[in-house]
C-alpha atoms as a PDB file:
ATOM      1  CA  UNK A   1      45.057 -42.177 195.587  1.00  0.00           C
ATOM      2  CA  UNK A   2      44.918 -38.894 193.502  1.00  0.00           C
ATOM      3  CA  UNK A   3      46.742 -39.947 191.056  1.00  0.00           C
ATOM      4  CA  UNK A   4      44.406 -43.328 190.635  1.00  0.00           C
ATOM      5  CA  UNK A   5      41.161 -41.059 190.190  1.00  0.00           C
ATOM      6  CA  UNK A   6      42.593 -39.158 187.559  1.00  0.00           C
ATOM      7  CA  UNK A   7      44.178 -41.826 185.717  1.00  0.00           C
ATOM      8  CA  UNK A   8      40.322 -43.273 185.881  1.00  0.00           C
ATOM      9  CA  UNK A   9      39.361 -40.096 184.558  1.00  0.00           C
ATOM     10  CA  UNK A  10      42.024 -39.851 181.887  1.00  0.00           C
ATOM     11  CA  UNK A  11      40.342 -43.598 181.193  1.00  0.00           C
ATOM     12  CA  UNK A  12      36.943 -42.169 181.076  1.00  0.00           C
ATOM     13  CA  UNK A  13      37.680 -39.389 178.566  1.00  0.00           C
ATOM     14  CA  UNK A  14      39.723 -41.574 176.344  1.00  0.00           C
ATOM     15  CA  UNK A  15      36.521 -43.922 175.630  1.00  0.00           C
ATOM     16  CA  UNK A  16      34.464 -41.240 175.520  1.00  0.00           C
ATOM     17  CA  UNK A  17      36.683 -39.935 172.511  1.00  0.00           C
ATOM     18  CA  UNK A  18      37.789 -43.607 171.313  1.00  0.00           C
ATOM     19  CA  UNK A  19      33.814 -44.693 171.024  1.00  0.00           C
ATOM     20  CA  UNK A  20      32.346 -41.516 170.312  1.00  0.00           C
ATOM     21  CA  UNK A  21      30.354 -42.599 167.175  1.00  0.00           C
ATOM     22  CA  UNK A  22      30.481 -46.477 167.491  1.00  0.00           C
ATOM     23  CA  UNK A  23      28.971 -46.902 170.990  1.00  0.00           C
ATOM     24  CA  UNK A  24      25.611 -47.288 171.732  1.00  0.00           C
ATOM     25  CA  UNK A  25      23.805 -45.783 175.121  1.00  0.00           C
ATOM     26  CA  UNK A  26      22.752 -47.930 176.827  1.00  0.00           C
ATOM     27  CA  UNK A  27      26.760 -49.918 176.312  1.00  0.00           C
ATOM     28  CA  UNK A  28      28.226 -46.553 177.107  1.00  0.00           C
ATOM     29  CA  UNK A  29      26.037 -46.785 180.518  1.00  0.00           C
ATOM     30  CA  UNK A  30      26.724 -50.814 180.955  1.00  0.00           C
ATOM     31  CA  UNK A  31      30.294 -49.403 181.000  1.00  0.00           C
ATOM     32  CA  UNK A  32      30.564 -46.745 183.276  1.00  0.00           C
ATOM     33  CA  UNK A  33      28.628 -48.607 185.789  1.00  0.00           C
ATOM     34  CA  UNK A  34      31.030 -51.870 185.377  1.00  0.00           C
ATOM     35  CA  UNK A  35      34.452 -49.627 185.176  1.00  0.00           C
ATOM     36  CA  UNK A  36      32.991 -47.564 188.359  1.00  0.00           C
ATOM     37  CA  UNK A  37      32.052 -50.716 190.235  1.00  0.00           C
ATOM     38  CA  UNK A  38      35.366 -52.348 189.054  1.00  0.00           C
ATOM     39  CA  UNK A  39      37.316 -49.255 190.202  1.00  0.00           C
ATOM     40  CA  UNK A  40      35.466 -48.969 193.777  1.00  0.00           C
ATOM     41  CA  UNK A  41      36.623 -52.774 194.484  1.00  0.00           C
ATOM     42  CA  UNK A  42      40.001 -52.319 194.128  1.00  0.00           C
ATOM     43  CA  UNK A  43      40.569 -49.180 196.205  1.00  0.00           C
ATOM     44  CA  UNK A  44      38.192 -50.977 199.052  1.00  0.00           C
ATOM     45  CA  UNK A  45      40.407 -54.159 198.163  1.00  0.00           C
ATOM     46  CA  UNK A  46      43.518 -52.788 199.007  1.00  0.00           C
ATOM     47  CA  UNK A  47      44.782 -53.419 202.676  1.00  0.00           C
ATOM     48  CA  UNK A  48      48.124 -51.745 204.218  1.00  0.00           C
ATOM     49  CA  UNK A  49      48.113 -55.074 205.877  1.00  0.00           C
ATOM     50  CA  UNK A  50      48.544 -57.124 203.155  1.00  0.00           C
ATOM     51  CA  UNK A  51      52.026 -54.539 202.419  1.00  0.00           C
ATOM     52  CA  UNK A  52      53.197 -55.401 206.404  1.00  0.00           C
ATOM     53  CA  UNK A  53      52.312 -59.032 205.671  1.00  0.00           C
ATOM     54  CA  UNK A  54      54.597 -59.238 202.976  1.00  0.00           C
ATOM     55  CA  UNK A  55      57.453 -57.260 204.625  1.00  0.00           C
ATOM     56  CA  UNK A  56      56.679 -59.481 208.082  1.00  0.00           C
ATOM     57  CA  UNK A  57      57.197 -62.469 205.922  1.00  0.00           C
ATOM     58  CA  UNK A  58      60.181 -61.439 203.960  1.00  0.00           C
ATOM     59  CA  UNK A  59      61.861 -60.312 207.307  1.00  0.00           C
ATOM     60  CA  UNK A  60      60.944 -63.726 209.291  1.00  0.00           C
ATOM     61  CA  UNK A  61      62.592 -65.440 206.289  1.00  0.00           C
ATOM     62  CA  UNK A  62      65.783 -63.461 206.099  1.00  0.00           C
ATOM     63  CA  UNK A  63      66.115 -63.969 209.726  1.00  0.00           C
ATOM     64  CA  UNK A  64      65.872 -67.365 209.559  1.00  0.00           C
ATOM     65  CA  UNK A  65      68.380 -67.357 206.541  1.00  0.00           C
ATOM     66  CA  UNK A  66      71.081 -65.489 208.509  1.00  0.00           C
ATOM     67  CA  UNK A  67      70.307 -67.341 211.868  1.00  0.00           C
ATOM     68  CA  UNK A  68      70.685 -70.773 209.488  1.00  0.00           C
ATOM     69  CA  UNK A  69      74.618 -69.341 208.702  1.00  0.00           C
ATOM     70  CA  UNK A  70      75.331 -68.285 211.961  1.00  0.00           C
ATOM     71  CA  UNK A  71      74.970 -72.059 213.067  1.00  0.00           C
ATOM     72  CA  UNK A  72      76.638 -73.548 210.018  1.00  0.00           C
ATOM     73  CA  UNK A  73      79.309 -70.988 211.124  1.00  0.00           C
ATOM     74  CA  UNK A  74      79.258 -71.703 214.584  1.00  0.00           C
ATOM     75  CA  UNK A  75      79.016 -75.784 213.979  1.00  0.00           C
ATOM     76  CA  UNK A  76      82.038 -75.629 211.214  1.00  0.00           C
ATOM     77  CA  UNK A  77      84.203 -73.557 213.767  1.00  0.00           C
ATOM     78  CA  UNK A  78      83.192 -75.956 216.522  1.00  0.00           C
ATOM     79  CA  UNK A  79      85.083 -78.880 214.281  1.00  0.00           C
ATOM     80  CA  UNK A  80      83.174 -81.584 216.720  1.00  0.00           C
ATOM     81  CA  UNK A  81      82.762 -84.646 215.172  1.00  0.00           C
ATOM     82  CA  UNK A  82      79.326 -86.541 214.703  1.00  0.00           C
ATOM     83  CA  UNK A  83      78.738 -90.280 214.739  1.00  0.00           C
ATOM     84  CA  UNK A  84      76.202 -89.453 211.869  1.00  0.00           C
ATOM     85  CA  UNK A  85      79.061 -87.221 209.652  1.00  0.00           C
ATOM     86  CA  UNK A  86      81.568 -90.522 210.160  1.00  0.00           C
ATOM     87  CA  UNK A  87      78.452 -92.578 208.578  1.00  0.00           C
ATOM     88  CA  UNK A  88      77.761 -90.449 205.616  1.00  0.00           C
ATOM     89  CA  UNK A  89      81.243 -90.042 205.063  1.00  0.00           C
ATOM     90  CA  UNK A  90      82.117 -94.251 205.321  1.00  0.00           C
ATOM     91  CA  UNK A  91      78.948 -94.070 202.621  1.00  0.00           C
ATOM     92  CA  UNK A  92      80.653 -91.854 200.008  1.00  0.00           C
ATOM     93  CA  UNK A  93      83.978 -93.415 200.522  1.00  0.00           C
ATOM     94  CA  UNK A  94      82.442 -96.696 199.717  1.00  0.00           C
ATOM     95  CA  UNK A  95      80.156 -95.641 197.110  1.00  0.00           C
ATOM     96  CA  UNK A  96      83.206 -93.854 195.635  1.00  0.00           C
ATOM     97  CA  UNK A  97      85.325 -96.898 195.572  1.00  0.00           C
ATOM     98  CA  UNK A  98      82.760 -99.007 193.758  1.00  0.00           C
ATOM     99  CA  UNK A  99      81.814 -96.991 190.662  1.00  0.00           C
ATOM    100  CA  UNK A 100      83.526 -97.440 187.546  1.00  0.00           C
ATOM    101  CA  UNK A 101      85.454 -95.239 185.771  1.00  0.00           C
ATOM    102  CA  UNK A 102      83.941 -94.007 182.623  1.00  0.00           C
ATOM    103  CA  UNK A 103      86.443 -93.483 179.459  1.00  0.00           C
END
């Protein structure tokens, strides 16, 4: 957090040099006051739950990725057949058979 108010500083003295002769007062002033306000909603908009939301997430999905292969494992390795695989299977064959072959 530190480093964030002196980058703003660095900020502030870079105008300051940037606009020295081209800026009026009262636009100088305008611009502190929006930068400042700017600057004070993003340090009170940052939560460290938002950072364990995102890691909660990404953990709940890679769970549910490796749980996902550990049944397509465990199903494969079971080799039990399905009325439902024996459908989708008579499907292809037939689909197979009727298409044409393309030259």
């Amino acid at each position: 957090m530190t480093d964030e108010l002196n980058a703003g500083r660095d900020m502030d003295e870079l105008l300051r040099k940037a606009f020295a002769d081209d800026l009026p007062a009262d636009v100088a002033v305008g611009m502190r006051d929006r930068i400042g306000r700017f600057r004070a909603g993003r340090l009170e908009g940052r939560a460290p739950s938002a950072a364990w939301a995102w890691f909660f997430r990404r953990t709940i999905w890679a769970t549910l990725s490796i749980l996902m292969l550990i049944a397509g494992i465990l199903l494969q390795g079971a080799k039990s057949s399905s009325p439902l695989a024996h459908r989708i299977s008579a499907i292809m064959t037939a689909d197979a058979s009727h298409e044409i072959p393309r030259r």
